[in-house]
C-alpha atoms as a PDB file:
ATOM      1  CA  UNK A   1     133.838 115.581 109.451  1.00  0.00           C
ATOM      2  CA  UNK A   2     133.656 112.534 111.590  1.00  0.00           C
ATOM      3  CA  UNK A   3     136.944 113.410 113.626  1.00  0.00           C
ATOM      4  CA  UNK A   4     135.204 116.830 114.283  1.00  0.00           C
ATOM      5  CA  UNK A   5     132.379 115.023 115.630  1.00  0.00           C
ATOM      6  CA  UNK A   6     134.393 112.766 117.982  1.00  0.00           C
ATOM      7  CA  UNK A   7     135.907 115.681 118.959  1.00  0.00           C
ATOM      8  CA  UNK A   8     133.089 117.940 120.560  1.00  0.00           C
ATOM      9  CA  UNK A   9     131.494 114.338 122.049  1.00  0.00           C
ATOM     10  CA  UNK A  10     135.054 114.044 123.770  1.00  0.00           C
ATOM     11  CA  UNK A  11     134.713 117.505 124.775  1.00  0.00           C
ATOM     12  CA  UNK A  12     131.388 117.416 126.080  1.00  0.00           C
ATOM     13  CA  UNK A  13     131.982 114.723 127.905  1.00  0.00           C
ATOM     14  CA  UNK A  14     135.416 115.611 129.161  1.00  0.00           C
ATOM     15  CA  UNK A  15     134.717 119.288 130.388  1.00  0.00           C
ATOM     16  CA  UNK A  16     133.148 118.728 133.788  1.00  0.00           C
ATOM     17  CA  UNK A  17     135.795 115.705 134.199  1.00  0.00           C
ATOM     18  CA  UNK A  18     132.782 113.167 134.595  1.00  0.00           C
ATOM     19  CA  UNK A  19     132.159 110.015 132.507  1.00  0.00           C
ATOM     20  CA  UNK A  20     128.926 111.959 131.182  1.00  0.00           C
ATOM     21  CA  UNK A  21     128.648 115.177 129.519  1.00  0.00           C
ATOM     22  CA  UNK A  22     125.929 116.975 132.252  1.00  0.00           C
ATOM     23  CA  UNK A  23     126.151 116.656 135.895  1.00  0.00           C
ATOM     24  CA  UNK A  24     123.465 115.220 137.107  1.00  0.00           C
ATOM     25  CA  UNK A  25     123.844 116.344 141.368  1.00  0.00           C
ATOM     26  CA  UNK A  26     122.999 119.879 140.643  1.00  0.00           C
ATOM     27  CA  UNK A  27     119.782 118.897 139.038  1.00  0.00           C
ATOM     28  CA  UNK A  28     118.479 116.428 141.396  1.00  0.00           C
ATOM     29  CA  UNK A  29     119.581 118.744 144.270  1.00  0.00           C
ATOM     30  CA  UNK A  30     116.472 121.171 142.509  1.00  0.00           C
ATOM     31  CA  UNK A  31     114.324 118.770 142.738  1.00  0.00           C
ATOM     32  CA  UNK A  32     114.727 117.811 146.494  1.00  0.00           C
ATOM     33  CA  UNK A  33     115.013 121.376 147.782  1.00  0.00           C
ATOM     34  CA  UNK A  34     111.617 121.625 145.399  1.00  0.00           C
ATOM     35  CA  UNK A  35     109.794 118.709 146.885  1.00  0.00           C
ATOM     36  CA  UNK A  36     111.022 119.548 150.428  1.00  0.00           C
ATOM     37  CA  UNK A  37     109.846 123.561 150.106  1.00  0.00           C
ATOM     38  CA  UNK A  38     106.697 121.515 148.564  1.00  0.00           C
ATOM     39  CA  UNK A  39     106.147 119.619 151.236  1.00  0.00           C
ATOM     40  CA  UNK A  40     106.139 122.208 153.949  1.00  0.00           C
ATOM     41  CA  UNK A  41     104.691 124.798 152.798  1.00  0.00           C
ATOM     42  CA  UNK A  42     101.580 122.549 151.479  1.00  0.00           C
ATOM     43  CA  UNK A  43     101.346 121.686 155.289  1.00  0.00           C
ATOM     44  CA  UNK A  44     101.266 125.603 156.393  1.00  0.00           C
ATOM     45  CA  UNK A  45      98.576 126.014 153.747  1.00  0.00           C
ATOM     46  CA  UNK A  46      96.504 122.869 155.174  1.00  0.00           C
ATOM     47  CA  UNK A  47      96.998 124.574 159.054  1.00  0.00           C
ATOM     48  CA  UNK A  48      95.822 128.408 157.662  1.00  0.00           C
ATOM     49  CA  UNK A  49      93.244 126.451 155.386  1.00  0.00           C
ATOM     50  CA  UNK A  50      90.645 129.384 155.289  1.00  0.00           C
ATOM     51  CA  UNK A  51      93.071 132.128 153.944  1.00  0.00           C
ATOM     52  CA  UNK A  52      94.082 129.700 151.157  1.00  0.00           C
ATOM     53  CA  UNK A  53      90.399 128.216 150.443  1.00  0.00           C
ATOM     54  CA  UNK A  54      89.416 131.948 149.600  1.00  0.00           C
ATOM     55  CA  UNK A  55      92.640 131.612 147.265  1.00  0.00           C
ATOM     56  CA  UNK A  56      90.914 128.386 145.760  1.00  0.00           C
ATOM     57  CA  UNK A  57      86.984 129.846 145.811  1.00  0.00           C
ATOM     58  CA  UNK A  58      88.337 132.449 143.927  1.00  0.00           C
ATOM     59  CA  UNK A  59      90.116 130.656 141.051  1.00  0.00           C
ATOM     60  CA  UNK A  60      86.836 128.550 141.009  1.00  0.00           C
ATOM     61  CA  UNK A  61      89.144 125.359 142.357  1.00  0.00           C
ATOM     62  CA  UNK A  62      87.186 123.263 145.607  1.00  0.00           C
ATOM     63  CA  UNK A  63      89.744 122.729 147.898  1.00  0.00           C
ATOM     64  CA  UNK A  64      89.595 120.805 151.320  1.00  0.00           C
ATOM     65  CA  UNK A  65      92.308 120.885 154.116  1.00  0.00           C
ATOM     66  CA  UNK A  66      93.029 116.772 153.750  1.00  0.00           C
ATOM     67  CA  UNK A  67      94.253 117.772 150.256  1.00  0.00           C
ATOM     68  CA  UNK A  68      96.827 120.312 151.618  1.00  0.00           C
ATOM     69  CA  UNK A  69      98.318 117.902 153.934  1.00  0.00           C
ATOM     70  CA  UNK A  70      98.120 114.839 151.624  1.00  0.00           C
ATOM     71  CA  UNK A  71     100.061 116.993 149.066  1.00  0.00           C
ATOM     72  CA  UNK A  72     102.549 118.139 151.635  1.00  0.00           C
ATOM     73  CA  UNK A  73     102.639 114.064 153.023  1.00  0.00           C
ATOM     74  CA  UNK A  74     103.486 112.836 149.212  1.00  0.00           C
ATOM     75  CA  UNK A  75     106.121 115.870 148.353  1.00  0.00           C
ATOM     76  CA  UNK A  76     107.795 114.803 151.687  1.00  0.00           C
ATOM     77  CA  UNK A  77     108.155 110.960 150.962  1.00  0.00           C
ATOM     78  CA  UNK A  78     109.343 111.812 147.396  1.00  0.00           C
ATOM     79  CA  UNK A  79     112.184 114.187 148.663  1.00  0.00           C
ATOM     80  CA  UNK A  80     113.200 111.274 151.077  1.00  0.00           C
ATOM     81  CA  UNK A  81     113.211 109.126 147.782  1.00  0.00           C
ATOM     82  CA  UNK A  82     114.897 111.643 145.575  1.00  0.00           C
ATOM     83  CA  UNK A  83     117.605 112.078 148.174  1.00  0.00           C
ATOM     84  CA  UNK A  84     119.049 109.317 148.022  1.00  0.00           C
ATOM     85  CA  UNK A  85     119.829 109.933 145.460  1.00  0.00           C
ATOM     86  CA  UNK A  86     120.771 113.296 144.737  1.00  0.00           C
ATOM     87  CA  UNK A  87     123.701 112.127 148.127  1.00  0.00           C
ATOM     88  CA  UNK A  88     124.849 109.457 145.975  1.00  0.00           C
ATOM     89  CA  UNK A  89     125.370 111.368 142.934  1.00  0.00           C
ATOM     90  CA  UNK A  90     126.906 114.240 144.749  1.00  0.00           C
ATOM     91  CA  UNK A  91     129.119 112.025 146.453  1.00  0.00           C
ATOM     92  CA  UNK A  92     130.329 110.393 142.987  1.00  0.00           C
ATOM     93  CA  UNK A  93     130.742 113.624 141.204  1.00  0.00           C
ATOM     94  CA  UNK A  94     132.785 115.094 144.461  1.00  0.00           C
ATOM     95  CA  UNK A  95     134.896 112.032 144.322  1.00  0.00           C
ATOM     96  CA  UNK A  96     136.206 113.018 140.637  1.00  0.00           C
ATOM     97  CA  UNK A  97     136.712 116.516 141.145  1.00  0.00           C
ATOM     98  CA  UNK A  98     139.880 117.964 140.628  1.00  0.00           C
ATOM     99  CA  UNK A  99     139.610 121.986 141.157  1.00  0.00           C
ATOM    100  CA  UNK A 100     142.445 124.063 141.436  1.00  0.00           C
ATOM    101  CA  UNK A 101     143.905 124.536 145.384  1.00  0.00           C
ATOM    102  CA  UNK A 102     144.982 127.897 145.815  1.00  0.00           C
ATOM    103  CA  UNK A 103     141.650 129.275 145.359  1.00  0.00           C
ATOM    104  CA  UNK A 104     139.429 130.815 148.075  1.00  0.00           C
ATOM    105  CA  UNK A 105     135.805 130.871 148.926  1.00  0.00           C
ATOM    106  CA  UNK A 106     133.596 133.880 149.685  1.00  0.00           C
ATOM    107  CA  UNK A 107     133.726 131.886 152.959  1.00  0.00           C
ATOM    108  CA  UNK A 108     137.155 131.716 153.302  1.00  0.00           C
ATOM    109  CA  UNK A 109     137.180 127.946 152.544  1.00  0.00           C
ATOM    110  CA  UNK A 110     139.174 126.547 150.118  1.00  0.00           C
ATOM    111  CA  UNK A 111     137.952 123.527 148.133  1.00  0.00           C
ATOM    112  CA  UNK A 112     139.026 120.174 149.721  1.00  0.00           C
ATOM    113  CA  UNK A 113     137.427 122.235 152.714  1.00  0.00           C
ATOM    114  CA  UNK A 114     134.572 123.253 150.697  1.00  0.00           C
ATOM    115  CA  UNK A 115     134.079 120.029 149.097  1.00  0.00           C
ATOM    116  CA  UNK A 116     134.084 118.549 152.482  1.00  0.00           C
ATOM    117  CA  UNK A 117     131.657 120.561 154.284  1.00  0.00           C
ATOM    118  CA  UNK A 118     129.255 120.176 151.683  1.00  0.00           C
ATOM    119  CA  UNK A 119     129.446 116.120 151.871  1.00  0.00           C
ATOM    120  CA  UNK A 120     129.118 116.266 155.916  1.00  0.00           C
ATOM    121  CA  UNK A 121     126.410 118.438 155.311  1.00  0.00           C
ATOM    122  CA  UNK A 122     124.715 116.586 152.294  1.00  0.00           C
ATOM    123  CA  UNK A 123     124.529 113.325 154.983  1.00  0.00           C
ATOM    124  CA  UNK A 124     123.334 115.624 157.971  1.00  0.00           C
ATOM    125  CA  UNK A 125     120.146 116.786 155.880  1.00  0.00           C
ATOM    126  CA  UNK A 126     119.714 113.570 154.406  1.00  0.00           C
ATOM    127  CA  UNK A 127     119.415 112.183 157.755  1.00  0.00           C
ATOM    128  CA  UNK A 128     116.907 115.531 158.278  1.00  0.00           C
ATOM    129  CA  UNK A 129     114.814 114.637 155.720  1.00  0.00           C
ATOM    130  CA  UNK A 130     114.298 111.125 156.649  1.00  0.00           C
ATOM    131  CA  UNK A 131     113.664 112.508 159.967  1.00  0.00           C
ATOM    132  CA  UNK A 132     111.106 114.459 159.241  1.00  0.00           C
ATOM    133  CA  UNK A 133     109.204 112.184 156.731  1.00  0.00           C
ATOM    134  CA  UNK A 134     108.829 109.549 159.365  1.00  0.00           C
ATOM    135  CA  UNK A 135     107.731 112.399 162.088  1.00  0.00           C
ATOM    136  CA  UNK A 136     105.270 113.708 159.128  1.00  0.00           C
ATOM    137  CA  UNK A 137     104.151 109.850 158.570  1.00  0.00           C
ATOM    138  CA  UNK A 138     103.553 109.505 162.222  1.00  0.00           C
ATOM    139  CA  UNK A 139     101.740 112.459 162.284  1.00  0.00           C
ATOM    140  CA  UNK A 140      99.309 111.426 159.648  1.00  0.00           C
ATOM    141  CA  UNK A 141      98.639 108.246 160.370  1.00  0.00           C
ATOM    142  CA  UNK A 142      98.627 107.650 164.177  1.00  0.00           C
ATOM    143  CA  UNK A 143      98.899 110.727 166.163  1.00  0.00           C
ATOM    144  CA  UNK A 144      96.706 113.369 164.174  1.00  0.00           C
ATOM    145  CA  UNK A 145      94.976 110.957 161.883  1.00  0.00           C
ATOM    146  CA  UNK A 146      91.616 111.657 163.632  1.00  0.00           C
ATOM    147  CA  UNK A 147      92.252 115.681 163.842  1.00  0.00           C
ATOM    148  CA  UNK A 148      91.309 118.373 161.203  1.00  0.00           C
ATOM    149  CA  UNK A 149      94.713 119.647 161.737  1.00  0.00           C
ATOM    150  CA  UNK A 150      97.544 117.352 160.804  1.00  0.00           C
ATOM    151  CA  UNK A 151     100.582 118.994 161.561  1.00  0.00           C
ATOM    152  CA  UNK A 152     101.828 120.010 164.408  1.00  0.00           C
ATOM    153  CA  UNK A 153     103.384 123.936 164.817  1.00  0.00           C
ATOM    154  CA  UNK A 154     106.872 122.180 165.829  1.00  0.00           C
ATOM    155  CA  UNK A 155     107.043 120.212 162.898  1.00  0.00           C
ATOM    156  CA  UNK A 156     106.589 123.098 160.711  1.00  0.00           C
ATOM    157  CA  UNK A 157     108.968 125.607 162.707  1.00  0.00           C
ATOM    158  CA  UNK A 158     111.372 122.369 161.956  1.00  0.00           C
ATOM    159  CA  UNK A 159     110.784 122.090 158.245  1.00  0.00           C
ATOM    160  CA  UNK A 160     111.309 126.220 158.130  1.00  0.00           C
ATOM    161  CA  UNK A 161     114.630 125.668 160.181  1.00  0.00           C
ATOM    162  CA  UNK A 162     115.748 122.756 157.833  1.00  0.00           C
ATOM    163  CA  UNK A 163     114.671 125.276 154.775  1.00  0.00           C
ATOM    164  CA  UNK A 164     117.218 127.486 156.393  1.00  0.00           C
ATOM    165  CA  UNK A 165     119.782 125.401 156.320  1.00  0.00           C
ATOM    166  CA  UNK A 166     119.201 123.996 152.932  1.00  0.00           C
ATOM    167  CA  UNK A 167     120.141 127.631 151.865  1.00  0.00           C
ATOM    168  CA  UNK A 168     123.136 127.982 153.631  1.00  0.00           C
ATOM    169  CA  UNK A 169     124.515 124.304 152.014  1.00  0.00           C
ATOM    170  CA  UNK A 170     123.532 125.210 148.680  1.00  0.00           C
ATOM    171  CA  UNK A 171     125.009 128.184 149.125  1.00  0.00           C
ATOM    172  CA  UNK A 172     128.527 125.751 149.714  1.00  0.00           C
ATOM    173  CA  UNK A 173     127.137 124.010 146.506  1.00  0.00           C
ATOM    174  CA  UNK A 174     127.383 127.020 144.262  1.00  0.00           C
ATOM    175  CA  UNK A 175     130.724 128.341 145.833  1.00  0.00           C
ATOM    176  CA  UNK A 176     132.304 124.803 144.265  1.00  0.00           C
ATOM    177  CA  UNK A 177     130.678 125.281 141.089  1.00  0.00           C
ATOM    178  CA  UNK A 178     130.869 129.179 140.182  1.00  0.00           C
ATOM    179  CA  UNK A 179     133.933 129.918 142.270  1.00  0.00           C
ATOM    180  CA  UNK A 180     136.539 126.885 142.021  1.00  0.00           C
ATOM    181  CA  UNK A 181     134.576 125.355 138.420  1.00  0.00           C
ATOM    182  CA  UNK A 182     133.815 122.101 140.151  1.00  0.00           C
ATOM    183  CA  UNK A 183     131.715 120.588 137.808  1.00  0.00           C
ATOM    184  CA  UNK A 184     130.901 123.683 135.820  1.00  0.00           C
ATOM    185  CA  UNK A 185     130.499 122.706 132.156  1.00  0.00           C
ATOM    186  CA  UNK A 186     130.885 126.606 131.014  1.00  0.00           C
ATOM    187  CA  UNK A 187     134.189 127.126 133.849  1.00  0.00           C
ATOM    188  CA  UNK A 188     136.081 123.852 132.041  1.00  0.00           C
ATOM    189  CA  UNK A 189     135.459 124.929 128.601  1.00  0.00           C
ATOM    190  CA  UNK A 190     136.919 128.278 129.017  1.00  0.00           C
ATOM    191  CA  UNK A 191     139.767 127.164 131.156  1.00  0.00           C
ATOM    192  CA  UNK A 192     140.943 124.683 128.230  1.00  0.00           C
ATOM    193  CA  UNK A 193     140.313 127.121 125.574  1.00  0.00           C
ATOM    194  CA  UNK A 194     136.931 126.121 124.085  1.00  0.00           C
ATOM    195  CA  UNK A 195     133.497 128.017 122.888  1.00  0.00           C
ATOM    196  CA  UNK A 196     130.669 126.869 125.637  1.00  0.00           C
ATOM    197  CA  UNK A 197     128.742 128.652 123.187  1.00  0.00           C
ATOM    198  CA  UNK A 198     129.683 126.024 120.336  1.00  0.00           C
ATOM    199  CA  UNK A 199     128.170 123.462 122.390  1.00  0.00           C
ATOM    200  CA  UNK A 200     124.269 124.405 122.391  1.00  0.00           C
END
């Protein structure tokens, strides 16, 4: 009984060819595009504040505009945080993978290419995001600090743009998961034979 044992442990922490059983980049990448999405969209509510303080009269919860923006502020400095890193892992996890190099893309990429995109790209918005939480901390303490409103439209046309383009790199994310099995704990298991089911 104890061999059996060893042997789903091996398993589990062979099949996505990491030293640990669940990758851990896909989940933190959730919680940046979370906190980011967070953070912006807090902001918008703090700018159209009377459209979501009727929101807030009418669950019976007092709202003021300074809480909008502080929550959007906070979110924003935690996905800088949480960035680094959700890069770091990615970058670790990317380094081990091994997927197979005659498949294709939905994109037409194949994996190195794939892979390789989605690393430039993981640095770009990292640099994005740091970008934007200093231009949001400027914002809030020395430029707008004295105004009602403290956002300005650009920076929130710029956190919608960088929203955008979150989409289209996760979108390079999942093609390397459900399309070459890179890091896909379900994709290995079948691929050498084995129940993912067994493994809940």
């Amino acid at each position: 009984m104890n061999s059996q044992l060893i042997d789903i442990v091996a398993v589990q922490i062979g099949a996505n060819g990491l030293p640990y059983s669940i990758p851990i980049h896909p989940n933190l990448v959730h919680l940046t595009l979370g906190l980011f999405i967070l953070g912006i969209l807090f902001d918008i509510a703090g700018v159209i504040f009377p459209i979501p303080k009727l929101a807030m009269k009418f669950l019976e919860i007092d709202s003021t505009r300074s809480n909008f923006f502080s929550v959007g502020w906070y979110n924003m400095v935690a996905c800088a945080i949480i960035s680094c890193f959700t890069v770091a892992a990615g970058f670790y996890e990317i380094m081990l993978a091994n997927p197979d190099q005659s498949l294709t893309s939905a994109w037409g990429l194949k994996p190195m290419e794939t892979m390789l995109w989605h690393g430039v790209g993981g640095v770009f918005l990292l640099g994005l995001i740091f970008g934007m939480t200093v231009w949001r901390g400027f914002q809030r303490f020395i430029w707008r600090k004295d105004e009602d409103r403290q956002v300005q439209w650009i920076y929130l046309l710029a956190g919608m743009t960088i929203m955008f383009v979150l989409y289209l790199h996760g979108t390079l994310g999942a093609q390397m998961a459900a399309e070459f099995g890179i890091h896909n704990t379900a994709d290995h298991l079948l691929r050498i034979g084995e129940n993912p089911n067994l493994l809940n």
